[in-house]
N, C-alpha and C. Protein backbone atom coordinates (compact mmCIF):
# COMPACT_ATOMS: atom_id res chain seq x y z
N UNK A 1 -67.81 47.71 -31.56
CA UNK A 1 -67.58 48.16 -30.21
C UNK A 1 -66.43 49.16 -30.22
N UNK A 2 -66.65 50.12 -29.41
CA UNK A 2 -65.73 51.32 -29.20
C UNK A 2 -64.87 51.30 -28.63
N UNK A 3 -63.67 50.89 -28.42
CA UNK A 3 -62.63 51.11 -27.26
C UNK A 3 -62.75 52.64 -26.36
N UNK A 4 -62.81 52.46 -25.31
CA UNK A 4 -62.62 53.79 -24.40
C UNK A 4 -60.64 54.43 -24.36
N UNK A 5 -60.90 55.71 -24.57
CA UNK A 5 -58.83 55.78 -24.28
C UNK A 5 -58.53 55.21 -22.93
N UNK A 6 -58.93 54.81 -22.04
CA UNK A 6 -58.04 54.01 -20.87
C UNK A 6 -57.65 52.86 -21.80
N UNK A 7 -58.67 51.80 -21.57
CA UNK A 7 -58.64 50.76 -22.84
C UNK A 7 -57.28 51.09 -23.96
N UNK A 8 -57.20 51.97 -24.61
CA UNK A 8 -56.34 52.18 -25.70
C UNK A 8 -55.21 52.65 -25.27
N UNK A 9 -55.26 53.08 -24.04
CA UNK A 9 -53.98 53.76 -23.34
C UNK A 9 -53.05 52.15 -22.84
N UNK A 10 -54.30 51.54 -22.46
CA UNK A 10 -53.76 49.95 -21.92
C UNK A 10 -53.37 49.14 -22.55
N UNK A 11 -53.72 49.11 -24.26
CA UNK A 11 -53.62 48.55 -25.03
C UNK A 11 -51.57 49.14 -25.65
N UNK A 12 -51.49 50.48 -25.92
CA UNK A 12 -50.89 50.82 -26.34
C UNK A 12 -49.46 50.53 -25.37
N UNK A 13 -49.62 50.77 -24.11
CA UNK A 13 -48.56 50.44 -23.13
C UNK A 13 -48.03 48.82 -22.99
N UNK A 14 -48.97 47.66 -23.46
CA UNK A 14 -49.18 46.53 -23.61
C UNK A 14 -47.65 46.20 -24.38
N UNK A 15 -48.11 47.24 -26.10
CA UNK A 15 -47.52 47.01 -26.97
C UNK A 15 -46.21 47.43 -26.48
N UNK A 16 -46.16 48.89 -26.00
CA UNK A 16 -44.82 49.16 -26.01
C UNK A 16 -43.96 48.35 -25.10
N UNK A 17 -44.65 47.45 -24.11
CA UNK A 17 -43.48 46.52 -23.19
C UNK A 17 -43.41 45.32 -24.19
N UNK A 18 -44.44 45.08 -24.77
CA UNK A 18 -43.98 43.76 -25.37
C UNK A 18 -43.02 44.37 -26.45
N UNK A 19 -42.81 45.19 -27.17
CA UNK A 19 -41.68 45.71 -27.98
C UNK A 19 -40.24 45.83 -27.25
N UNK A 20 -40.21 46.40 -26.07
CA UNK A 20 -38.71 46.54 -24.96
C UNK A 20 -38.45 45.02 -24.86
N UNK A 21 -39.76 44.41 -24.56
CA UNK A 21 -39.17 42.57 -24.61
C UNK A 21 -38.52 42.20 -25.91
N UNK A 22 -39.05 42.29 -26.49
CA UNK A 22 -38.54 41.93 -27.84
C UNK A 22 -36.89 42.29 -28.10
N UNK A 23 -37.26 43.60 -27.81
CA UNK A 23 -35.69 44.54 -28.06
C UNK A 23 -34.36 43.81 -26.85
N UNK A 24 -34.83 43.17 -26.09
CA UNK A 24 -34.30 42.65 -24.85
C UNK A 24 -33.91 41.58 -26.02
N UNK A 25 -34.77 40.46 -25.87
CA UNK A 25 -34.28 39.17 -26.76
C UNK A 25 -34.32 39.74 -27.89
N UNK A 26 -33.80 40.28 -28.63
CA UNK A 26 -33.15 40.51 -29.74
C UNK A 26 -31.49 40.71 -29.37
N UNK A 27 -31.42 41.59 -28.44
CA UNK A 27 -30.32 41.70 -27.77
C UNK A 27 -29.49 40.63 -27.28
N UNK A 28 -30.23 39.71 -26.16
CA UNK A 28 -29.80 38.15 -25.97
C UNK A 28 -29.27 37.01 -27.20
N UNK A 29 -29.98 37.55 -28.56
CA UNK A 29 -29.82 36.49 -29.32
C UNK A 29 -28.72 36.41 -29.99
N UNK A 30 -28.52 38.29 -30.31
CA UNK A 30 -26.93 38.89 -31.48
C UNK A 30 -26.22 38.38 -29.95
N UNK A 31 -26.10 38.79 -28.64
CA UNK A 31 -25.03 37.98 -27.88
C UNK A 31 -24.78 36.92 -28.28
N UNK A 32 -25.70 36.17 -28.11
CA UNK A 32 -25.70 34.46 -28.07
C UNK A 32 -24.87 34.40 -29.43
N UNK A 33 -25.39 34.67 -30.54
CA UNK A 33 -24.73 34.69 -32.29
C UNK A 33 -23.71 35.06 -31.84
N UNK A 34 -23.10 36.33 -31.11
CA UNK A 34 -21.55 36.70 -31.21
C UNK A 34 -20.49 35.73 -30.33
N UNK A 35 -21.46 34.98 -29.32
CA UNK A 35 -20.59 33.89 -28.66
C UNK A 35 -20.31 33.11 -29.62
N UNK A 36 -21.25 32.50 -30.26
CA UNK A 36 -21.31 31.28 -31.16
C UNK A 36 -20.29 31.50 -32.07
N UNK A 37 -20.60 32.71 -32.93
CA UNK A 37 -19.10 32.84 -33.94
C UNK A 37 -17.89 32.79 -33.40
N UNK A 38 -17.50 33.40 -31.94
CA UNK A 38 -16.31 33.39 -31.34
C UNK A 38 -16.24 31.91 -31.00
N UNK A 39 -17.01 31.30 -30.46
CA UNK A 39 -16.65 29.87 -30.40
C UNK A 39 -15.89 29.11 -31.30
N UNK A 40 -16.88 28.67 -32.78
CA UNK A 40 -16.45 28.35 -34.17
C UNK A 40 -15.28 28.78 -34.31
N UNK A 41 -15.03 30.68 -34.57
CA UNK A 41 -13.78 30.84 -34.73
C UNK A 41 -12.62 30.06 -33.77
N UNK A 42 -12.65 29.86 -32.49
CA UNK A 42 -11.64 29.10 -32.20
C UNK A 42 -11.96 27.50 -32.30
N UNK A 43 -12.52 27.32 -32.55
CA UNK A 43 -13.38 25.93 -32.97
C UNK A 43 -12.08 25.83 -34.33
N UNK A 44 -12.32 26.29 -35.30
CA UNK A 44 -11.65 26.07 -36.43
C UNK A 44 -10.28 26.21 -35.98
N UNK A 45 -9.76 27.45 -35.33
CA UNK A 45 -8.15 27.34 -35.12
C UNK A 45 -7.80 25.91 -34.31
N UNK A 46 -8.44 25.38 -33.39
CA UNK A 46 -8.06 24.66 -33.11
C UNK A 46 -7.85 22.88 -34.03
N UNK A 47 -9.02 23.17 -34.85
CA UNK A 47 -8.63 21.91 -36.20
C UNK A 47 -7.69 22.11 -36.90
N UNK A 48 -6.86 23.78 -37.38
CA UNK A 48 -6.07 23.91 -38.03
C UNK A 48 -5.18 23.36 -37.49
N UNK A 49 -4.96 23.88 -35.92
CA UNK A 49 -3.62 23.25 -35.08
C UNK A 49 -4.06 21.92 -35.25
N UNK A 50 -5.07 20.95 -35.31
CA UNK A 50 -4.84 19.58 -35.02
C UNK A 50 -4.39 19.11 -36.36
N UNK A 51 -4.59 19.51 -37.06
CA UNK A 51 -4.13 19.21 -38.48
C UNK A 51 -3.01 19.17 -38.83
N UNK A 52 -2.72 20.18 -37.99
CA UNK A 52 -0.66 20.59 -38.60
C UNK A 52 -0.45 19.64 -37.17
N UNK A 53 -0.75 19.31 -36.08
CA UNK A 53 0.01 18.01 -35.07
C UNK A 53 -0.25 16.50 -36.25
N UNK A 54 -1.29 16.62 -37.22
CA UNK A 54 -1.86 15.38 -37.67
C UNK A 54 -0.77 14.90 -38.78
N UNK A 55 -0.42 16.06 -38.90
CA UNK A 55 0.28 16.25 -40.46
C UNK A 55 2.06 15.66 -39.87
N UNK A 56 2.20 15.98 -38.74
CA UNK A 56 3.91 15.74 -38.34
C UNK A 56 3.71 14.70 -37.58
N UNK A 57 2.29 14.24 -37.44
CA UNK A 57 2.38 12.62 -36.94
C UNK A 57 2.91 11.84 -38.17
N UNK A 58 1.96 12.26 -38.96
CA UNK A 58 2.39 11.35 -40.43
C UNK A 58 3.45 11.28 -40.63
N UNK A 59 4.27 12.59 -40.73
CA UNK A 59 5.47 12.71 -41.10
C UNK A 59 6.67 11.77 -40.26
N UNK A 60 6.65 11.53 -38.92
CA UNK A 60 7.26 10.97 -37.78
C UNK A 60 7.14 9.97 -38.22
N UNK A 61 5.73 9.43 -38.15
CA UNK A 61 5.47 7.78 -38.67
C UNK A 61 6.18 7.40 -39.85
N UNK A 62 6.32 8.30 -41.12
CA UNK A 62 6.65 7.56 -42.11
C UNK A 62 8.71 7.55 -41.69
N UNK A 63 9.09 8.75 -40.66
CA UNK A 63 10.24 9.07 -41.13
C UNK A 63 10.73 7.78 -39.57
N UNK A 64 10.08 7.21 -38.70
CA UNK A 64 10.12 6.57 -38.33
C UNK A 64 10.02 4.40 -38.70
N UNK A 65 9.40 4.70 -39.89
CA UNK A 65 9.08 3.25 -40.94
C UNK A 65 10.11 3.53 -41.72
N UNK A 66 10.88 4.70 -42.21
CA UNK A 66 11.99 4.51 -43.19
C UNK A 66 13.48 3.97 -41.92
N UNK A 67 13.43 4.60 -40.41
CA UNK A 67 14.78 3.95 -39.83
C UNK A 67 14.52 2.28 -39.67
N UNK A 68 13.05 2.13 -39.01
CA UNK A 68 13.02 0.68 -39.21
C UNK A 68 13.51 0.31 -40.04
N UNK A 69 13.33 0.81 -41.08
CA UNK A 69 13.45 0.04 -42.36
C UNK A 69 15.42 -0.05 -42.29
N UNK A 70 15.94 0.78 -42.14
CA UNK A 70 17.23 1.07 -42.30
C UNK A 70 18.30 0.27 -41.36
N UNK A 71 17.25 -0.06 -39.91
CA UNK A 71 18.11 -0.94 -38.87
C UNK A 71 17.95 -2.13 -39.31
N UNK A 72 16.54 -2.32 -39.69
CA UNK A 72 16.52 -3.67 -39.80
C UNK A 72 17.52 -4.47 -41.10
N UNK A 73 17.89 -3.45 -42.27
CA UNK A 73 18.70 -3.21 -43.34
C UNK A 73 20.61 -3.80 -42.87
N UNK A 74 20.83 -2.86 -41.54
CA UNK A 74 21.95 -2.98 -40.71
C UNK A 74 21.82 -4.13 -39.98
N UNK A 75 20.90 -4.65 -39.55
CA UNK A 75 20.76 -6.25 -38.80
C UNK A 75 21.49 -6.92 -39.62
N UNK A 76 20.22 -7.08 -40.43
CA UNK A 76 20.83 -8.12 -41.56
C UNK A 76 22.20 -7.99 -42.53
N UNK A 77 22.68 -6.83 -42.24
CA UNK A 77 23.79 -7.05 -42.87
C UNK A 77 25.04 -6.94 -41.97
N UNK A 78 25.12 -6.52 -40.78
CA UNK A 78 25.86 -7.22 -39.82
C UNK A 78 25.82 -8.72 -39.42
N UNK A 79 24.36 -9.46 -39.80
CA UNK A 79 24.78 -10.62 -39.43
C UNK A 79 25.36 -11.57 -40.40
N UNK A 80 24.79 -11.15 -41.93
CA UNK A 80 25.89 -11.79 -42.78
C UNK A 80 27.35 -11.57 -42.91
N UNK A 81 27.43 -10.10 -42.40
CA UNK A 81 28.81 -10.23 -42.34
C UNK A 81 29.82 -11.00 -41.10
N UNK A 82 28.97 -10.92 -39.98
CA UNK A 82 29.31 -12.13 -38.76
C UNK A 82 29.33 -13.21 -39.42
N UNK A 83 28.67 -13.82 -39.91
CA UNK A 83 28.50 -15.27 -40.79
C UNK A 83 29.64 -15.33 -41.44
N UNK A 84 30.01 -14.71 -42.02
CA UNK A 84 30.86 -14.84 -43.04
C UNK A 84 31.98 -14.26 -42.86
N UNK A 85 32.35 -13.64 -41.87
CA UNK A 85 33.71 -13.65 -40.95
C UNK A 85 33.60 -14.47 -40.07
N UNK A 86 33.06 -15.63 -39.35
CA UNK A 86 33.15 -16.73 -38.96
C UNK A 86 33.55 -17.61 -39.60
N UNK A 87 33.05 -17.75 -40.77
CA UNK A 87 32.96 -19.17 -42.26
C UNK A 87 34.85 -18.40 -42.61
N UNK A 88 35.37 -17.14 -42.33
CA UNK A 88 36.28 -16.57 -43.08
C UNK A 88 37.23 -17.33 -41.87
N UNK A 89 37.43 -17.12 -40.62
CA UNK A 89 38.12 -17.22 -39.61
C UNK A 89 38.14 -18.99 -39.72
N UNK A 90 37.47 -19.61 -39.97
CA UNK A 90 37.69 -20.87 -39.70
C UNK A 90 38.24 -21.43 -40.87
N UNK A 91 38.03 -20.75 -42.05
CA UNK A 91 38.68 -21.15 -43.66
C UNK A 91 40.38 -20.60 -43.00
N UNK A 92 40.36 -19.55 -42.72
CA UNK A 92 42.19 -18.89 -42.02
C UNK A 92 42.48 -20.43 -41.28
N UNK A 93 41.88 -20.37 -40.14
CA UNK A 93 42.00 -21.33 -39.24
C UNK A 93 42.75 -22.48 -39.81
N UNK A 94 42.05 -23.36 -40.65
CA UNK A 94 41.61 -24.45 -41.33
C UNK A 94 43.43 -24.67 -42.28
N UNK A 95 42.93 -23.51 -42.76
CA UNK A 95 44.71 -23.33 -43.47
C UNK A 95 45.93 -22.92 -43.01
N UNK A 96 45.87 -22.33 -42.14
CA UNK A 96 46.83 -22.49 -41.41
C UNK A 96 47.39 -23.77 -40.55
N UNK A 97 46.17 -24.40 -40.10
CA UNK A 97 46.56 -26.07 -39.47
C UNK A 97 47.13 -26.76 -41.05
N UNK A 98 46.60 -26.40 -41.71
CA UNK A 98 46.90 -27.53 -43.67
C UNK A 98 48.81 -27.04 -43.30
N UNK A 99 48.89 -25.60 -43.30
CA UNK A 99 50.22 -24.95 -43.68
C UNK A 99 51.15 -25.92 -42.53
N UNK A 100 50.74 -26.04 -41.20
CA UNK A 100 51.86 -26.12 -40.17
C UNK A 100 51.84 -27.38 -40.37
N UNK A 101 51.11 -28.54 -40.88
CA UNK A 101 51.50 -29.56 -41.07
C UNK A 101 52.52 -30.13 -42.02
């Protein structure tokens, strides 16, 4: 069967809109891709920043477990030394009542 040129004229105009469509969403899609990379890209800066907040949590925490560590160090050795300037004050005490007798 023969196509008539209307026919081929209809055919050909067919093609060329469905090609401008195309060229349209092709267009929509590199947008869409250039959002997407700009996204990611701040997508990633923002893990870098959470990383470096993640990183001086750690750091806080540990530099925070070393003062614990250091008061609780000073507790205990203020209270032996209370102890034992008590046990000291009552040994003074003690001898001094021995002396005045």
């Amino acid at each position: 069967e023969t196509l008539t040129q209307g026919e081929i004229d209809t055919l050909m105009n067919a093609r060329a809109a469905d090609h401008r469509e195309l060229q349209g969403l092709r267009g929509e899609l590199e947008n869409m891709v250039s959002k997407e990379r700009a996204l990611l890209d701040e997508l990633d800066t923002l893990l870098q920043e959470r990383d470096g907040f993640v990183e001086q949590l750690d750091l806080l925490t540990s530099e925070s477990a070393e003062l614990r560590g250091k008061m609780s160090q000073g507790v205990w050795a203020l209270e032996d030394a209370l102890k034992f300037g008590k046990r000291d004050l009552m040994s003074t005490g003690s001898a001094a009542s021995a002396l005045a007798n």
